[in-house]
PDB file of N, CA and C in Angstrom:
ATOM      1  N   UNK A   1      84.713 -44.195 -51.092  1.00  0.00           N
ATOM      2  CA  UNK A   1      84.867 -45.565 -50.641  1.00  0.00           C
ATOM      3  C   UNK A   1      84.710 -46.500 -51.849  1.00  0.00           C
ATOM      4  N   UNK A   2      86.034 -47.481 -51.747  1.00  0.00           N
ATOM      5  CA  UNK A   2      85.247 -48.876 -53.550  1.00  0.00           C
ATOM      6  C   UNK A   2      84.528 -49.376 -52.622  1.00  0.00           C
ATOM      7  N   UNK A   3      83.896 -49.483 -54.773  1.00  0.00           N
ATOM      8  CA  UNK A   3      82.719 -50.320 -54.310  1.00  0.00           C
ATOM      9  C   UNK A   3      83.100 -52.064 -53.933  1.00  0.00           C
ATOM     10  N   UNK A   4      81.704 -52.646 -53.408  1.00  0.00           N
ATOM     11  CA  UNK A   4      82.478 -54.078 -53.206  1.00  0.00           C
ATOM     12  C   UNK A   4      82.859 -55.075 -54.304  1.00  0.00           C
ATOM     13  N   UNK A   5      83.357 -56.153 -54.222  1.00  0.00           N
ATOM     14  CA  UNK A   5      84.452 -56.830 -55.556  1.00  0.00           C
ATOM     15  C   UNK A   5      82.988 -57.835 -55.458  1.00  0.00           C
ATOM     16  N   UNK A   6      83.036 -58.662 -56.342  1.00  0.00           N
ATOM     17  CA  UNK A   6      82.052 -59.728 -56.734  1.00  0.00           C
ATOM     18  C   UNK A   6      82.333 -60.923 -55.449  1.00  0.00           C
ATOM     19  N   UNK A   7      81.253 -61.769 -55.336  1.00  0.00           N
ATOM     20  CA  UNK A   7      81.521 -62.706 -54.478  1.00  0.00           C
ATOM     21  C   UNK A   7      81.002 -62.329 -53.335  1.00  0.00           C
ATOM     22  N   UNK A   8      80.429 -61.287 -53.141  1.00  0.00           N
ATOM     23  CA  UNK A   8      80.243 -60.829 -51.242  1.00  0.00           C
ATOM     24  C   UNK A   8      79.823 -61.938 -50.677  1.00  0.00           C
ATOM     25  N   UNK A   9      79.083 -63.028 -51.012  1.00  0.00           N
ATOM     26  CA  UNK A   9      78.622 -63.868 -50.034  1.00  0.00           C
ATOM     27  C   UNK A   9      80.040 -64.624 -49.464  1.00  0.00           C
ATOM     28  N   UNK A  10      81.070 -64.572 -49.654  1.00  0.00           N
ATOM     29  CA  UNK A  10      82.124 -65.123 -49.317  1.00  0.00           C
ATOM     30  C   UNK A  10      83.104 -64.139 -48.404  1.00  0.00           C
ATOM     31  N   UNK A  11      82.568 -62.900 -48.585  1.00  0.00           N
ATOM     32  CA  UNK A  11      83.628 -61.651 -47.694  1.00  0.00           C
ATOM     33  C   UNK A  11      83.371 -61.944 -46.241  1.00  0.00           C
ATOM     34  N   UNK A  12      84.109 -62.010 -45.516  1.00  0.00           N
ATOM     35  CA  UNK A  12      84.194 -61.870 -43.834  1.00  0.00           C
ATOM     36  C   UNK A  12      82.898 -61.015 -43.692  1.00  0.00           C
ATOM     37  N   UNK A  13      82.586 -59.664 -43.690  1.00  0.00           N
ATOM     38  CA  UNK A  13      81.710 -59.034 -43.296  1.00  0.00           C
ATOM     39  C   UNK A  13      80.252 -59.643 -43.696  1.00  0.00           C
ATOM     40  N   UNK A  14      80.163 -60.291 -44.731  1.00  0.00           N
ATOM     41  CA  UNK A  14      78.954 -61.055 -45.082  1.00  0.00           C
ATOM     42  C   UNK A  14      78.511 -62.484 -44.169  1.00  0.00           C
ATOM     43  N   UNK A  15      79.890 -63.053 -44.048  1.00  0.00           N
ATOM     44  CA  UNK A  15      79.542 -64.042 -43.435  1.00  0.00           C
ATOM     45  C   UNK A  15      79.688 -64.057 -41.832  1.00  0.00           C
ATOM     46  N   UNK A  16      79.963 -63.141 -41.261  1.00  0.00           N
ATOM     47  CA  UNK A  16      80.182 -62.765 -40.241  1.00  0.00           C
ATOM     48  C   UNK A  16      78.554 -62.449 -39.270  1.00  0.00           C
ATOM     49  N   UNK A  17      78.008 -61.548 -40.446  1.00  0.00           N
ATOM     50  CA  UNK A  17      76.665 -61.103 -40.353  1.00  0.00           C
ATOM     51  C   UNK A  17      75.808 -61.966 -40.435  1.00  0.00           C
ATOM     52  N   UNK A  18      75.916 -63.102 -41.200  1.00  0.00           N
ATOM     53  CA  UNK A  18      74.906 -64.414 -41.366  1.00  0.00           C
ATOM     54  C   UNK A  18      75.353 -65.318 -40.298  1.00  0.00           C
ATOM     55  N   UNK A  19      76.318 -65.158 -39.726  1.00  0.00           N
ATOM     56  CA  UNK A  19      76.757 -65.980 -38.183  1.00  0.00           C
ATOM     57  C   UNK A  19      76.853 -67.355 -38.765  1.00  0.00           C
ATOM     58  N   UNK A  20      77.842 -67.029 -39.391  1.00  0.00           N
ATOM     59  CA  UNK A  20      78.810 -68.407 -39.535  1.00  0.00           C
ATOM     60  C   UNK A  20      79.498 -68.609 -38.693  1.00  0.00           C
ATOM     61  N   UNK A  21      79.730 -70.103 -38.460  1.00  0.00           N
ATOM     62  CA  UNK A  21      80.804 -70.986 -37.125  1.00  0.00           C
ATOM     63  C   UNK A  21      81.930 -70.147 -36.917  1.00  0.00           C
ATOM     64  N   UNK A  22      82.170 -69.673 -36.142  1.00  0.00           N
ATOM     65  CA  UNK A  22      83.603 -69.141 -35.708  1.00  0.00           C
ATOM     66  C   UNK A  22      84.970 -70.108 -35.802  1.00  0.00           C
ATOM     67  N   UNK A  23      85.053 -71.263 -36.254  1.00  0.00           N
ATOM     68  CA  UNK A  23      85.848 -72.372 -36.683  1.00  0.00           C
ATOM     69  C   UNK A  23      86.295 -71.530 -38.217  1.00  0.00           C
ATOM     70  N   UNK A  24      85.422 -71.501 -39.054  1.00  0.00           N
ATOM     71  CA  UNK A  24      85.373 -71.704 -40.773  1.00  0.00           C
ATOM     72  C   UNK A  24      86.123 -69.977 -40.670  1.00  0.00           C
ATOM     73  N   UNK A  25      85.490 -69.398 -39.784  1.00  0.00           N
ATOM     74  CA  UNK A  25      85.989 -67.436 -39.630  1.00  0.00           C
ATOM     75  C   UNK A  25      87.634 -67.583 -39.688  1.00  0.00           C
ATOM     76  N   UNK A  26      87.773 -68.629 -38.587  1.00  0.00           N
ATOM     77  CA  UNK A  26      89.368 -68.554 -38.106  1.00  0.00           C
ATOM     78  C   UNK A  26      90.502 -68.999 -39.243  1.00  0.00           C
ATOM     79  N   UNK A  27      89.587 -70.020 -39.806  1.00  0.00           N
ATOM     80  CA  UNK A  27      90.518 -70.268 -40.785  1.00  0.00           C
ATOM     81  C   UNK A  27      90.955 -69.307 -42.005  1.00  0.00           C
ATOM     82  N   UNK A  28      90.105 -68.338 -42.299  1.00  0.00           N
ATOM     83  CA  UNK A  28      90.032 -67.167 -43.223  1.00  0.00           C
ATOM     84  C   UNK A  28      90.880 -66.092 -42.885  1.00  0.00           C
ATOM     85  N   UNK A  29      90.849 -65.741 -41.224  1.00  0.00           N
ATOM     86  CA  UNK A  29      92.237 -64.670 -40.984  1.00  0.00           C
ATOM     87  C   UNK A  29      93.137 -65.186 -40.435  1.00  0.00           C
ATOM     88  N   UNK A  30      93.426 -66.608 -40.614  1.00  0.00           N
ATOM     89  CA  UNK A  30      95.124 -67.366 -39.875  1.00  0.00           C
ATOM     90  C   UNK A  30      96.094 -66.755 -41.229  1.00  0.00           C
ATOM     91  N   UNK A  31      97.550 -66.176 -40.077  1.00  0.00           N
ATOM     92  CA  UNK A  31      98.351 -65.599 -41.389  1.00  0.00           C
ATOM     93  C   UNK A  31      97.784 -64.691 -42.227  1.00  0.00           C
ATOM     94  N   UNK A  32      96.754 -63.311 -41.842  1.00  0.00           N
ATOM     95  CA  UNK A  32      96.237 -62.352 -42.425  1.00  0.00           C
ATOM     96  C   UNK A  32      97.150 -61.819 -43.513  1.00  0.00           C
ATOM     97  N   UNK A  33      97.257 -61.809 -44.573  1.00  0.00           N
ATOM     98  CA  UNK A  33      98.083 -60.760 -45.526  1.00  0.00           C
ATOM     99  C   UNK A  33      97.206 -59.528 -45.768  1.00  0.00           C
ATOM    100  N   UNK A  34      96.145 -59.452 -45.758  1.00  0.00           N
ATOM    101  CA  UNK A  34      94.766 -58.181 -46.610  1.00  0.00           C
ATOM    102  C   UNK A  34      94.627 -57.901 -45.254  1.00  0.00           C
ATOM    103  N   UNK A  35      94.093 -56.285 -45.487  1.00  0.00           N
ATOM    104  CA  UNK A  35      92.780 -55.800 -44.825  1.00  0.00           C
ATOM    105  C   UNK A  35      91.746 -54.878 -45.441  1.00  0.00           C
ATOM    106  N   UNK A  36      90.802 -55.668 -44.812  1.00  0.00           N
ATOM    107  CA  UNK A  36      89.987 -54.250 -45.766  1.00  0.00           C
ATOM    108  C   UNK A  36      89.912 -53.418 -45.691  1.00  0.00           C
ATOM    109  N   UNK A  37      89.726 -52.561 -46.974  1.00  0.00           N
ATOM    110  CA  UNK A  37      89.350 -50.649 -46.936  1.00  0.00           C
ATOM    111  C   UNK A  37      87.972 -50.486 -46.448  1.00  0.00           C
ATOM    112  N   UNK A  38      87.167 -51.624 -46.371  1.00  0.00           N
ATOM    113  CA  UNK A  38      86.197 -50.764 -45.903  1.00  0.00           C
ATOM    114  C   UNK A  38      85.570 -50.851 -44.558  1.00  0.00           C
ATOM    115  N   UNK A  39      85.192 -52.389 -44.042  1.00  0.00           N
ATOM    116  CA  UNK A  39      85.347 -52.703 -42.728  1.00  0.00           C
ATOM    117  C   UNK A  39      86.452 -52.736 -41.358  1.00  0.00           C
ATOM    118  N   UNK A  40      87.778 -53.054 -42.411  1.00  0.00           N
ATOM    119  CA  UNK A  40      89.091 -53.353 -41.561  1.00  0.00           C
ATOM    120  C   UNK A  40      89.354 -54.467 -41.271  1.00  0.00           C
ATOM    121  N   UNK A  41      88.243 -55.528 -41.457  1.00  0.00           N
ATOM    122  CA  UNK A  41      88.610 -57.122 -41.017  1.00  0.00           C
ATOM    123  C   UNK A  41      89.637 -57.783 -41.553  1.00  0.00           C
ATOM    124  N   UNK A  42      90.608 -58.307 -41.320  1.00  0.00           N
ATOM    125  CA  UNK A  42      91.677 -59.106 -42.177  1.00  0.00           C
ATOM    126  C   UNK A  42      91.325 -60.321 -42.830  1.00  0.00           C
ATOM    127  N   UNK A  43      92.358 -60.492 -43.686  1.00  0.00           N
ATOM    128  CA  UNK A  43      92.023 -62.134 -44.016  1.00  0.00           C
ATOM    129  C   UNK A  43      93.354 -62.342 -44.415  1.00  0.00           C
ATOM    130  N   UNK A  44      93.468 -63.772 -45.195  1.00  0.00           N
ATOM    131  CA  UNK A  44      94.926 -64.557 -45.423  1.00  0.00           C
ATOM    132  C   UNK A  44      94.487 -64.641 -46.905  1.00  0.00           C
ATOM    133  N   UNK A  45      93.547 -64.426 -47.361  1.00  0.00           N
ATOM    134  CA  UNK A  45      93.148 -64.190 -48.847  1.00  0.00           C
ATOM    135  C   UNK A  45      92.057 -62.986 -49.127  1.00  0.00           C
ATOM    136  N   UNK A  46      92.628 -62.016 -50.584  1.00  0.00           N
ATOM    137  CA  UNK A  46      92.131 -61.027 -50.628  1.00  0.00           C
ATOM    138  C   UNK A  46      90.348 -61.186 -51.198  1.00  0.00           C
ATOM    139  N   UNK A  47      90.358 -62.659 -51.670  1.00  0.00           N
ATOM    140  CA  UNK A  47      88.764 -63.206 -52.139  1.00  0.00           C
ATOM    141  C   UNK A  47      88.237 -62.760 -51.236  1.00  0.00           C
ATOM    142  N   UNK A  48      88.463 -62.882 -49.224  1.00  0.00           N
ATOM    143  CA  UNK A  48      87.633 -62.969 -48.594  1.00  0.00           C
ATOM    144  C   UNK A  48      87.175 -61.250 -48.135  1.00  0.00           C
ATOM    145  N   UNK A  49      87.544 -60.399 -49.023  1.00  0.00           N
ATOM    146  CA  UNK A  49      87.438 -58.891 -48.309  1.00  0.00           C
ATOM    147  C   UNK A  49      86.866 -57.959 -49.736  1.00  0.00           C
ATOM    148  N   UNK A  50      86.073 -57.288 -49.323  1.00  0.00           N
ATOM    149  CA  UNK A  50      85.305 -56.351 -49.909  1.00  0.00           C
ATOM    150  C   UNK A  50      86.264 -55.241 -50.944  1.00  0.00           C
ATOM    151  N   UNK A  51      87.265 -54.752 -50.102  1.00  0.00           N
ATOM    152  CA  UNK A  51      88.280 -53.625 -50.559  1.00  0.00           C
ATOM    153  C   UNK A  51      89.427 -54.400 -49.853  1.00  0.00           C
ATOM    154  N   UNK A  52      90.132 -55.094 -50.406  1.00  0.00           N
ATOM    155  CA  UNK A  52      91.309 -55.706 -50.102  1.00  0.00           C
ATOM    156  C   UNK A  52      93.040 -54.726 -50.223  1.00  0.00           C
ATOM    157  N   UNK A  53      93.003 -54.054 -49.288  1.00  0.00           N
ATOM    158  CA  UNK A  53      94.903 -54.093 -49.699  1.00  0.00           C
ATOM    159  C   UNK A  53      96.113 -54.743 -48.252  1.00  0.00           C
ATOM    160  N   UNK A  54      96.815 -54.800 -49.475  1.00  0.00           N
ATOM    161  CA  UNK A  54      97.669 -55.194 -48.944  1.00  0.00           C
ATOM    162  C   UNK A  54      98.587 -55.179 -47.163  1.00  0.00           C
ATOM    163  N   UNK A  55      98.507 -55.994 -46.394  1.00  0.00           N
ATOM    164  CA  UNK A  55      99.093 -55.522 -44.879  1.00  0.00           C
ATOM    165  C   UNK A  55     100.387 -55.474 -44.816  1.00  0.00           C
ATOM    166  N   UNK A  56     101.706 -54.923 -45.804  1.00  0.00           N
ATOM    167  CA  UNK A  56     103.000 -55.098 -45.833  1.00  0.00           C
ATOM    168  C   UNK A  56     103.306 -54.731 -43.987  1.00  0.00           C
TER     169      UNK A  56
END
C-alpha cells in the first residue's frame, strides 16, 4: 500500500474523521476526477487524497 502524500490534514479521510461540515466535503468530490488507492473516497482534486489515481 503508498504511503500517504504530505498535507494529510487536507485529505478527505482526515477531514472526514475530524467531522468537518458536510457543505466544505461536497465541494471537494463535485466532478470527482481521483480516487484513492487507499480509502476509495473520490475527489475533484488529487491534493485532497492520500493515494490519488486517476478515475478515467
Amino acid at each position: 500500500m503508498a504511503q500517504c502524500r504530505p498535507g494529510h490534514e487536507e485529505h478527505l479521510c482526515q477531514l472526514i474523521a475530524t467531522n468537518e461540515p458536510l457543505d466544505s466535503i461536497k465541494d471537494l468530490v463535485r466532478d470527482a476526477r481521483f480516487i484513492c488507492g487507499r480509502c476509495k473516497r473520490v475527489a475533484h482534486d488529487e491534493c485532497n487524497l492520500c493515494d490519488p489515481q486517476p478515475l478515467d
